[in-house]
C-alpha atoms as a PDB file:
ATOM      1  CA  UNK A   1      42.200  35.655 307.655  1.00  0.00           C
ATOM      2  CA  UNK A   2      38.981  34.389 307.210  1.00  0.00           C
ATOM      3  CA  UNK A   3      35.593  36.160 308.629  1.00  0.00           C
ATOM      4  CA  UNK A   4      31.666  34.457 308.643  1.00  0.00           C
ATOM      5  CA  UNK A   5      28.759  36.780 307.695  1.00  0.00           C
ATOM      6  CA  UNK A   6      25.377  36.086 307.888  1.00  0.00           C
ATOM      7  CA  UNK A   7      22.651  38.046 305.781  1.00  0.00           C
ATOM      8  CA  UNK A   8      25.591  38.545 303.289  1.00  0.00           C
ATOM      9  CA  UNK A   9      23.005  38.649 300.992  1.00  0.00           C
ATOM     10  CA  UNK A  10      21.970  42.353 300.693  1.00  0.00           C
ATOM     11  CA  UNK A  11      22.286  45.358 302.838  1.00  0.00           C
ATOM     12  CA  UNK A  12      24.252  46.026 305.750  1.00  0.00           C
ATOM     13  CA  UNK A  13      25.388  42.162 305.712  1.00  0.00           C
ATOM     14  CA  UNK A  14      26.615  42.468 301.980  1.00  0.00           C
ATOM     15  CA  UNK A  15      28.244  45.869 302.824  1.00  0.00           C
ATOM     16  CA  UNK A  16      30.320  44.399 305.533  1.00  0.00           C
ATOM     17  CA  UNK A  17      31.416  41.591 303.633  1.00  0.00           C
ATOM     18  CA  UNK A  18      32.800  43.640 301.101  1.00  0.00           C
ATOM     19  CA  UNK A  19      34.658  45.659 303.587  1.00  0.00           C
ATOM     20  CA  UNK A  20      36.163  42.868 305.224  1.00  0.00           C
ATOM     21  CA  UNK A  21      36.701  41.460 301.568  1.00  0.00           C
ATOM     22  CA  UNK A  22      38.959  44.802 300.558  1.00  0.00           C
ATOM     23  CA  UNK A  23      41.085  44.206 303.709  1.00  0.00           C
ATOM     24  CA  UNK A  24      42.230  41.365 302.837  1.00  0.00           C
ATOM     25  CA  UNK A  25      39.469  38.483 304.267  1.00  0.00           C
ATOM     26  CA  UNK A  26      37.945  35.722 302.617  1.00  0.00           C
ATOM     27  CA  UNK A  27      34.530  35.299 303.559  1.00  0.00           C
ATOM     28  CA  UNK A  28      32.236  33.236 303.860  1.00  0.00           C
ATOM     29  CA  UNK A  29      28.742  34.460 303.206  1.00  0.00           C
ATOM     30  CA  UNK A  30      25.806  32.818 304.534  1.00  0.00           C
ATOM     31  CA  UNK A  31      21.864  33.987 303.568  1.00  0.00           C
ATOM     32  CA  UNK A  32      19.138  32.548 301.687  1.00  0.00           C
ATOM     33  CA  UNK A  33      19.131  33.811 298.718  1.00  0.00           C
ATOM     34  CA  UNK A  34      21.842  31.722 296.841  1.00  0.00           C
ATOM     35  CA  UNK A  35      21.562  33.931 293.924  1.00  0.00           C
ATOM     36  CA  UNK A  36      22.815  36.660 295.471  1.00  0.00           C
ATOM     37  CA  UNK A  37      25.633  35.100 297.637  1.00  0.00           C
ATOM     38  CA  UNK A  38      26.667  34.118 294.190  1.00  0.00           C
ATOM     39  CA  UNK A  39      26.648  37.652 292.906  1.00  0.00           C
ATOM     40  CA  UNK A  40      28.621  38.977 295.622  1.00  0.00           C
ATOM     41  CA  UNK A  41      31.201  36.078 294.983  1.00  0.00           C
ATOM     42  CA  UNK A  42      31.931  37.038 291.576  1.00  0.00           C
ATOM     43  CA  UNK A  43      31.970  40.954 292.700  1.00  0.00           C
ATOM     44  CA  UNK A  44      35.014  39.804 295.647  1.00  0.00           C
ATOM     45  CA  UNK A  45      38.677  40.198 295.291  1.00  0.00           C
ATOM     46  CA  UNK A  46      39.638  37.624 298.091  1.00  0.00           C
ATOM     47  CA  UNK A  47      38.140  33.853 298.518  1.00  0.00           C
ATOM     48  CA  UNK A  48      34.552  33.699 299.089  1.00  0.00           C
ATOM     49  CA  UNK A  49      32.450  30.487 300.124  1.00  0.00           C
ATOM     50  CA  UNK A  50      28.663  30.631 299.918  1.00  0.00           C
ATOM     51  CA  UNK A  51      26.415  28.778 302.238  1.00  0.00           C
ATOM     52  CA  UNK A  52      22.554  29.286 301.359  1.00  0.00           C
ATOM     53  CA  UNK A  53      20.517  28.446 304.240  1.00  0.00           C
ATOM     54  CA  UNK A  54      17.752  29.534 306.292  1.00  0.00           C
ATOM     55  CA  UNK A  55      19.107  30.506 309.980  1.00  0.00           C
ATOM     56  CA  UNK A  56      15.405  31.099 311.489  1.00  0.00           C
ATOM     57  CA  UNK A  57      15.948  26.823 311.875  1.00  0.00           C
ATOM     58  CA  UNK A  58      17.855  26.618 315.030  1.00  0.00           C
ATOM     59  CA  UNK A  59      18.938  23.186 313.888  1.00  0.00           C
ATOM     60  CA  UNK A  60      20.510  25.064 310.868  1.00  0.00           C
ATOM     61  CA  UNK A  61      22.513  27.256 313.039  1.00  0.00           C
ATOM     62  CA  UNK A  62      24.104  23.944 314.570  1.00  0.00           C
ATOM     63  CA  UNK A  63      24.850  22.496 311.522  1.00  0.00           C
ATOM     64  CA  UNK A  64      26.351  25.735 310.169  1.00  0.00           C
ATOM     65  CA  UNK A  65      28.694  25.768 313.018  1.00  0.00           C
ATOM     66  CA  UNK A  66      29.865  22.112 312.328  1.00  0.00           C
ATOM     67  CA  UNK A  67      30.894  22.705 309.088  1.00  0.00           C
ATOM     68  CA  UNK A  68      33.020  25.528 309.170  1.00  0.00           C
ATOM     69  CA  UNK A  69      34.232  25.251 312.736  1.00  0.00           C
ATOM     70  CA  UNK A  70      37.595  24.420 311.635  1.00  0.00           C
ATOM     71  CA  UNK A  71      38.170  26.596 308.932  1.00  0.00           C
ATOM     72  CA  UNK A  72      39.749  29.022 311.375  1.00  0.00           C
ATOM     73  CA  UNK A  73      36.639  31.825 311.468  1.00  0.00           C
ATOM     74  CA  UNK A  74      38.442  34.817 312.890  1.00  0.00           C
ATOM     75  CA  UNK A  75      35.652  37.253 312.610  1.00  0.00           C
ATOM     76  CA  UNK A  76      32.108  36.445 313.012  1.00  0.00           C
ATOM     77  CA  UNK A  77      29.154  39.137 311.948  1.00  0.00           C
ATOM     78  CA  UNK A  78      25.961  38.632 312.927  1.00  0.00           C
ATOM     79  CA  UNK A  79      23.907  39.946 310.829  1.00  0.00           C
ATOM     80  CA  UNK A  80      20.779  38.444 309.590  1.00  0.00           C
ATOM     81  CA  UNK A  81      17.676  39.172 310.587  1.00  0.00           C
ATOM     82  CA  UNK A  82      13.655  41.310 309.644  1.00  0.00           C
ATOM     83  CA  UNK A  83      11.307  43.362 310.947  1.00  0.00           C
ATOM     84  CA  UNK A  84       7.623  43.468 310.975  1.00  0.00           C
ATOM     85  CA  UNK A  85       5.114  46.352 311.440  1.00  0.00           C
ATOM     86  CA  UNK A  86       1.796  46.205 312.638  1.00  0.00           C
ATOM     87  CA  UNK A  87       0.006  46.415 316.027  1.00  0.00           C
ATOM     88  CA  UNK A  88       1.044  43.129 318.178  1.00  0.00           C
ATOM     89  CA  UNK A  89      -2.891  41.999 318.209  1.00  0.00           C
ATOM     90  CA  UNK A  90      -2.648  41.647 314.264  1.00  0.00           C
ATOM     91  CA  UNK A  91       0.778  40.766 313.461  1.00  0.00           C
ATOM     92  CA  UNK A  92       1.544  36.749 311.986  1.00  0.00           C
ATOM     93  CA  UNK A  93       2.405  35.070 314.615  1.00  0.00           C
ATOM     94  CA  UNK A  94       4.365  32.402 312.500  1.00  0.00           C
ATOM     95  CA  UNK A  95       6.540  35.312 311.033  1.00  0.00           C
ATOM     96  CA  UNK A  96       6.950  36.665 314.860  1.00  0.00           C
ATOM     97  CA  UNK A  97       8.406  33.110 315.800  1.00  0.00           C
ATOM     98  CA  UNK A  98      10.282  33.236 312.516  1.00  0.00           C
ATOM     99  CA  UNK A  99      11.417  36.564 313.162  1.00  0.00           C
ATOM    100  CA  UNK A 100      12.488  36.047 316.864  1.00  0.00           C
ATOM    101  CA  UNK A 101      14.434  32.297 315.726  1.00  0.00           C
ATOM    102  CA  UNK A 102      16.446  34.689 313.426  1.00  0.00           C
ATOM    103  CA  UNK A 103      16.600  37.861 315.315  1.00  0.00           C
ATOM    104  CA  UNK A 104      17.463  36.075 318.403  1.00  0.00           C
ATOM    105  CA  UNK A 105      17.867  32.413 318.713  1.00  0.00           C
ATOM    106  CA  UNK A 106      20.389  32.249 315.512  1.00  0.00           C
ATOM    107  CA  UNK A 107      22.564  34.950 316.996  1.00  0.00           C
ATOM    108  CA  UNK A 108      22.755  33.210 320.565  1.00  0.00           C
ATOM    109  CA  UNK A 109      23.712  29.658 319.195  1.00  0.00           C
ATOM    110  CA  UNK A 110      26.652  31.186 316.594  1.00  0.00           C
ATOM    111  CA  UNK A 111      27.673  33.505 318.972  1.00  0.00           C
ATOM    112  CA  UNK A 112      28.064  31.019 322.186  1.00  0.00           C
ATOM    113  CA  UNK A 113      29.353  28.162 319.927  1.00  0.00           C
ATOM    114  CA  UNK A 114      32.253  30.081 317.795  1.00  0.00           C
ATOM    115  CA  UNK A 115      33.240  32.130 320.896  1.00  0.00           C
ATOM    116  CA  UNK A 116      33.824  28.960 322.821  1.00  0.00           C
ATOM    117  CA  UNK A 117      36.233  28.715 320.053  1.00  0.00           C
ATOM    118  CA  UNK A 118      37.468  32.082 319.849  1.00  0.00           C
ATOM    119  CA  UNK A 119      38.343  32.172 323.399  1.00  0.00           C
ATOM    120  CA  UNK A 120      40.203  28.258 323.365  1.00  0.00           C
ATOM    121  CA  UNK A 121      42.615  30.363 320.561  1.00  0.00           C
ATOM    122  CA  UNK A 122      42.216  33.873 322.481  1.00  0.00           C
ATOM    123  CA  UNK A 123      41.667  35.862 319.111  1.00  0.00           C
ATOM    124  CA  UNK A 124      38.594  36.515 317.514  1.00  0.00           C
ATOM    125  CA  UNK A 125      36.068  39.243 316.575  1.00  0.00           C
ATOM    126  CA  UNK A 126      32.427  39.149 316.624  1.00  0.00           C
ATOM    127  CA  UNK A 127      29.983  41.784 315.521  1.00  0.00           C
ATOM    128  CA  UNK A 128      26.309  41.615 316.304  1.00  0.00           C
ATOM    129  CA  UNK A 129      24.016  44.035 314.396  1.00  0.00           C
ATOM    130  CA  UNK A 130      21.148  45.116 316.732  1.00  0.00           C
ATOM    131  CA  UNK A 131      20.109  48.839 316.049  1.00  0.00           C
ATOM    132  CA  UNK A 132      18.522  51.932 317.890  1.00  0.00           C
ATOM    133  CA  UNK A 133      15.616  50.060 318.139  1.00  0.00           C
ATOM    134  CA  UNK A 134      17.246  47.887 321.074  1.00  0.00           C
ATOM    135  CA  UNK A 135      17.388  50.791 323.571  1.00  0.00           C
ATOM    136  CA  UNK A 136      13.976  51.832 323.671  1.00  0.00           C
ATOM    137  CA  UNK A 137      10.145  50.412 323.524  1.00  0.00           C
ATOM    138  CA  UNK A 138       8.798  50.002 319.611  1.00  0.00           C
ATOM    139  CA  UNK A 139       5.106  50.250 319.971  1.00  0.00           C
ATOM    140  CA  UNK A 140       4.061  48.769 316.461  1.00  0.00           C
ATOM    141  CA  UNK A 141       6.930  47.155 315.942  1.00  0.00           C
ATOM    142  CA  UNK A 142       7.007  45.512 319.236  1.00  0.00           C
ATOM    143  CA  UNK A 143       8.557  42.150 318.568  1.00  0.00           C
ATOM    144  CA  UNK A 144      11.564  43.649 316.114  1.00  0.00           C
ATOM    145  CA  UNK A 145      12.087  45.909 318.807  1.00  0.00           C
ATOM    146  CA  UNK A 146      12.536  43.366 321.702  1.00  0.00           C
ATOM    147  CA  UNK A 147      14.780  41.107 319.171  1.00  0.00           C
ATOM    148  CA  UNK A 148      16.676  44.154 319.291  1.00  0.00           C
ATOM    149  CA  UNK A 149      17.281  44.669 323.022  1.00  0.00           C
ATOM    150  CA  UNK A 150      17.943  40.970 323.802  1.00  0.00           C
ATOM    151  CA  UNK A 151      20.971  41.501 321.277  1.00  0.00           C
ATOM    152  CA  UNK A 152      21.885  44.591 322.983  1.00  0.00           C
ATOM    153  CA  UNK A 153      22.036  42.967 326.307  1.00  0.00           C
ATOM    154  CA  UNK A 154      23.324  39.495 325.404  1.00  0.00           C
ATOM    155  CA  UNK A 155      26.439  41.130 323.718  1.00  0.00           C
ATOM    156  CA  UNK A 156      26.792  44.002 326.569  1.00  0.00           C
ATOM    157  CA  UNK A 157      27.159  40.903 329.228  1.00  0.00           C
ATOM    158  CA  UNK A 158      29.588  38.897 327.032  1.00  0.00           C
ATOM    159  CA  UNK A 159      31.519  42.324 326.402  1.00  0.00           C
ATOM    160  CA  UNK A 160      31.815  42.254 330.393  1.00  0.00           C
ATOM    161  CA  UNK A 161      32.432  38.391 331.051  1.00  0.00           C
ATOM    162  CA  UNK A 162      35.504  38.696 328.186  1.00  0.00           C
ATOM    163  CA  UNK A 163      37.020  41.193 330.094  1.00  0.00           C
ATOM    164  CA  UNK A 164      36.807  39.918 334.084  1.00  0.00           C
ATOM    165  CA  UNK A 165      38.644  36.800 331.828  1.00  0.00           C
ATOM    166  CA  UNK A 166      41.153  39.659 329.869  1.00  0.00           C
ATOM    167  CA  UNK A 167      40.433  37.583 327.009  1.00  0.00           C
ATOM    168  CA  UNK A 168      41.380  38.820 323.714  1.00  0.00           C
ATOM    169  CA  UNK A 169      38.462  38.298 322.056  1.00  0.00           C
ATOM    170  CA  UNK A 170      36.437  41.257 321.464  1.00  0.00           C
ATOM    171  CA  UNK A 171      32.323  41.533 321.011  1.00  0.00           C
ATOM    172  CA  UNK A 172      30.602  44.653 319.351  1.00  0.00           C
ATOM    173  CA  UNK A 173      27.006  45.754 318.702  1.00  0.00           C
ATOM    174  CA  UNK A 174      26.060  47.559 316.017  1.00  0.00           C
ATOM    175  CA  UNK A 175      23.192  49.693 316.236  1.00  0.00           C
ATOM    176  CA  UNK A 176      22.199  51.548 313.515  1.00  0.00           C
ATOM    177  CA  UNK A 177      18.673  53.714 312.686  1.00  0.00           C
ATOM    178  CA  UNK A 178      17.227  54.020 309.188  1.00  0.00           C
ATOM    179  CA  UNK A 179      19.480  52.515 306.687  1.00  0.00           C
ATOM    180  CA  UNK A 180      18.674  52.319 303.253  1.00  0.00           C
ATOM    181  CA  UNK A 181      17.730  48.746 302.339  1.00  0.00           C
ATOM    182  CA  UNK A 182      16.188  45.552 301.459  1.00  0.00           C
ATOM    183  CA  UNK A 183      14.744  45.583 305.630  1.00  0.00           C
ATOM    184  CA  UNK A 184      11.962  48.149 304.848  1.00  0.00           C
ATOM    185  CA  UNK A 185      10.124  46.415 302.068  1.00  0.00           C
ATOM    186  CA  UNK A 186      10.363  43.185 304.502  1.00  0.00           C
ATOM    187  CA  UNK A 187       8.874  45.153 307.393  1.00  0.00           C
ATOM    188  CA  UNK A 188       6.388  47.107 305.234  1.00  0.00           C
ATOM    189  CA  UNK A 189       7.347  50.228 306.667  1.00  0.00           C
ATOM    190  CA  UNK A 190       8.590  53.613 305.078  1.00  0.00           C
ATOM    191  CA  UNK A 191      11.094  55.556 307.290  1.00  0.00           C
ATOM    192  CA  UNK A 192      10.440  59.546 307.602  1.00  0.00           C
ATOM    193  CA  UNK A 193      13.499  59.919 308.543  1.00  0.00           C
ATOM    194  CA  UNK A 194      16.216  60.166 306.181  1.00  0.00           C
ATOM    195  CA  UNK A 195      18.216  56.535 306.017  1.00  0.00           C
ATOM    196  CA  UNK A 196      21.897  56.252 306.508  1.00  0.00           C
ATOM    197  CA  UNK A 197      23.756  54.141 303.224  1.00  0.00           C
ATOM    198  CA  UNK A 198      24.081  50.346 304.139  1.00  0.00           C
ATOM    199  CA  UNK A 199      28.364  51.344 302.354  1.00  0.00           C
ATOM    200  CA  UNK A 200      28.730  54.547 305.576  1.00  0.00           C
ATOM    201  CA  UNK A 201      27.351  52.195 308.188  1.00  0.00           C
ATOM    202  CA  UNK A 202      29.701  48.765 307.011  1.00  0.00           C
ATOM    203  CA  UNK A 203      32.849  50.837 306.842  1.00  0.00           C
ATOM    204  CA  UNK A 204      32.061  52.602 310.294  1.00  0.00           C
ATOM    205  CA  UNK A 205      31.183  49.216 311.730  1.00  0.00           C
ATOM    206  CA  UNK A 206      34.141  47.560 310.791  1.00  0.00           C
ATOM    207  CA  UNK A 207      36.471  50.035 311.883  1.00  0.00           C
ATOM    208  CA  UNK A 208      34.834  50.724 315.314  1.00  0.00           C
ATOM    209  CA  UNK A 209      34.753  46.731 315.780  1.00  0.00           C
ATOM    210  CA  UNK A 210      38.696  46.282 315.269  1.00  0.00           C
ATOM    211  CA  UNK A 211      38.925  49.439 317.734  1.00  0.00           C
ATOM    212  CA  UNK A 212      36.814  47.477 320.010  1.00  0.00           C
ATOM    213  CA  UNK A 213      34.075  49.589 320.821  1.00  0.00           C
ATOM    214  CA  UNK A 214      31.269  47.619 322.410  1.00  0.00           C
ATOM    215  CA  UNK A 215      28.343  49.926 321.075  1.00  0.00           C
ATOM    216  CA  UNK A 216      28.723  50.973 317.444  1.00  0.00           C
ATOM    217  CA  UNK A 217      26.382  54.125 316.962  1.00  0.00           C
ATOM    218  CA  UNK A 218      26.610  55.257 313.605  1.00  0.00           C
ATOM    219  CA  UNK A 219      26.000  59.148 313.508  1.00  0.00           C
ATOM    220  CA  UNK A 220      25.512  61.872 315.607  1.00  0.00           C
ATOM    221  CA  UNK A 221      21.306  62.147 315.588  1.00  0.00           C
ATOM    222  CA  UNK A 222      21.593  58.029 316.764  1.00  0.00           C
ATOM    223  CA  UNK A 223      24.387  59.022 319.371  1.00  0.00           C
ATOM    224  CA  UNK A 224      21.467  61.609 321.055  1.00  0.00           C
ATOM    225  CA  UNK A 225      18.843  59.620 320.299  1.00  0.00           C
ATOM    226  CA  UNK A 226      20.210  56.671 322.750  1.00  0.00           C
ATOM    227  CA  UNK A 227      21.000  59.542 325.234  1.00  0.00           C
ATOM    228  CA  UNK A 228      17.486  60.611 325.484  1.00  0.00           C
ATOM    229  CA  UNK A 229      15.838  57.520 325.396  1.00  0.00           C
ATOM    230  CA  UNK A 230      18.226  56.844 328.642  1.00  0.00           C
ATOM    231  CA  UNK A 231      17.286  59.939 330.111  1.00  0.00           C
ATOM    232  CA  UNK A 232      13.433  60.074 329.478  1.00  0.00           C
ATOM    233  CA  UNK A 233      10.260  58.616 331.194  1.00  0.00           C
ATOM    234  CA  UNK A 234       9.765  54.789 329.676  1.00  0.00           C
ATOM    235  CA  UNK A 235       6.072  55.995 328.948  1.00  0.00           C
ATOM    236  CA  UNK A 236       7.311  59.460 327.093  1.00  0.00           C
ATOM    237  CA  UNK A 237       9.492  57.137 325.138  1.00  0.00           C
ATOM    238  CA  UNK A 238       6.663  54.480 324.302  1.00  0.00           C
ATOM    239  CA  UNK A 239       4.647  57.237 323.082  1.00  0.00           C
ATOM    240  CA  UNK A 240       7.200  59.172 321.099  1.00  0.00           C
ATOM    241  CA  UNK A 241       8.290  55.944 319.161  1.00  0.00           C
ATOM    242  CA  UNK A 242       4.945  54.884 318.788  1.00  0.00           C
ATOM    243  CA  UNK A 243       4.158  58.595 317.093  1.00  0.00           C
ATOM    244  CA  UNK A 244       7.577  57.993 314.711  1.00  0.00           C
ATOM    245  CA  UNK A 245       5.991  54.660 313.928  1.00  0.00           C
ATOM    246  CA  UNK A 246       2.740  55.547 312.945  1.00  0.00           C
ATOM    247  CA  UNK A 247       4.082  57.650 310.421  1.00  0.00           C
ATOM    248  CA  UNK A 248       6.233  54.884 308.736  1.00  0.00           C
ATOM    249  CA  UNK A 249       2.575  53.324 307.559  1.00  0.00           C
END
């Protein structure tokens, strides 16, 4: 068994590797920092192949795919991916592109080209890690938060094609709130809000994904917050999020 994580470096991404490490899965970890890919090599029980690149390259993506296409990938996570805070008039634009090539355009090429694959063989997993942020508006956040809900919505349509096919192959999205790690120094932001661990959210990710669930909500406060951001005016919601944000400064 052999499963592909991106961002493997740190966080949620280094979390689920483990995970899938102590059930038996080689992995192959993919980020770019090769430093720490190596560290999480040595810390592994089962086979681990490190591939340091930089996935906001779309180019990258493709050649990623070519070389381990036949090394029978049974479980892809994607996983990598930043935020940036700011109002939209004064955020980088160069780290917005950068941001939205990882966020989104790196997720859409894996995810089409290994579950071509995947569905060929009829097997496969694939986790996408979105997060709370993709069901609602994120005034001062506002490009993370629409990387979010294209990930949301590209995996909620696949979820619905694999089934009209009753293909095996299963699609989740994880989406988390605060979790404690390397993201917030990235974003320069400080969550209020007390942050899940990046070890709780892994272990409930993986487990929800082999029960294929489509939407992995880690805890109860995330369960009602996506139930009242469904349920409220898009304008109360803008403004409430944009209040939470303000506060992360």
């Amino acid at each position: 068994m052999k499963a592909l994580v991106t961002g493997a470096s740190s966080g949620i991404g280094r979390d689920i590797a483990r995970v899938l490490s102590s059930m038996g899965y080689d992995i192959i970890a993919v980020a770019r920092d090769g430093v720490k890919l190596n560290e999480l090599k040595n810390e592994l029980s089962t086979k681990v192949e490190i591939i340091a690149v930089d996935l906001s390259n779309p180019e990258t993506c493709k050649e990623l795919y070519k070389t381990v296409k036949n090394k029978g990938i049974d479980v892809l996570v994607n996983n990598a991916g930043f935020g940036e805070f700011g109002e939209f008039i004064t955020t980088n634009l160069d780290k917005e592109l950068s941001m939205i090539n990882t966020n989104i355009t790196a997720v859409h090429i894996l995810t089409k080209l290994f579950l071509q694959d995947m569905v060929k063989k009829d097997k496969g997993y694939i986790l996408n890690v979105a997060s709370i942020a993709g069901f609602m508006p994120g005034p001062l956040m506002a490009t993370y938060y629409s990387t979010k809900s294209y990930i949301v919505r590209l995996t909620e349509s696949i979820y619905t094609e694999l089934k009209k096919k009753k293909s095996k192959v299963h699609i989740s999205v994880l989406c988390p709130g605060p979790v404690a790690t390397n993201f917030n120094k990235v974003a320069g932001v400080k969550f209020n809000l007390k942050s899940m661990s990046s070890e709780y959210v892994a272990k409930y990710a993986v487990n929800k994904m082999f029960k294929k669930k489509l939407i992995i909500l880690p805890g109860i406060k995330i369960k009602i917050a996506r139930i009242l951001a469904k349920i409220s005016p898009e304008k109360l919601v803008a403004r409430v999020c944009y209040h939470m944000q303000e506060k992360k400064r």
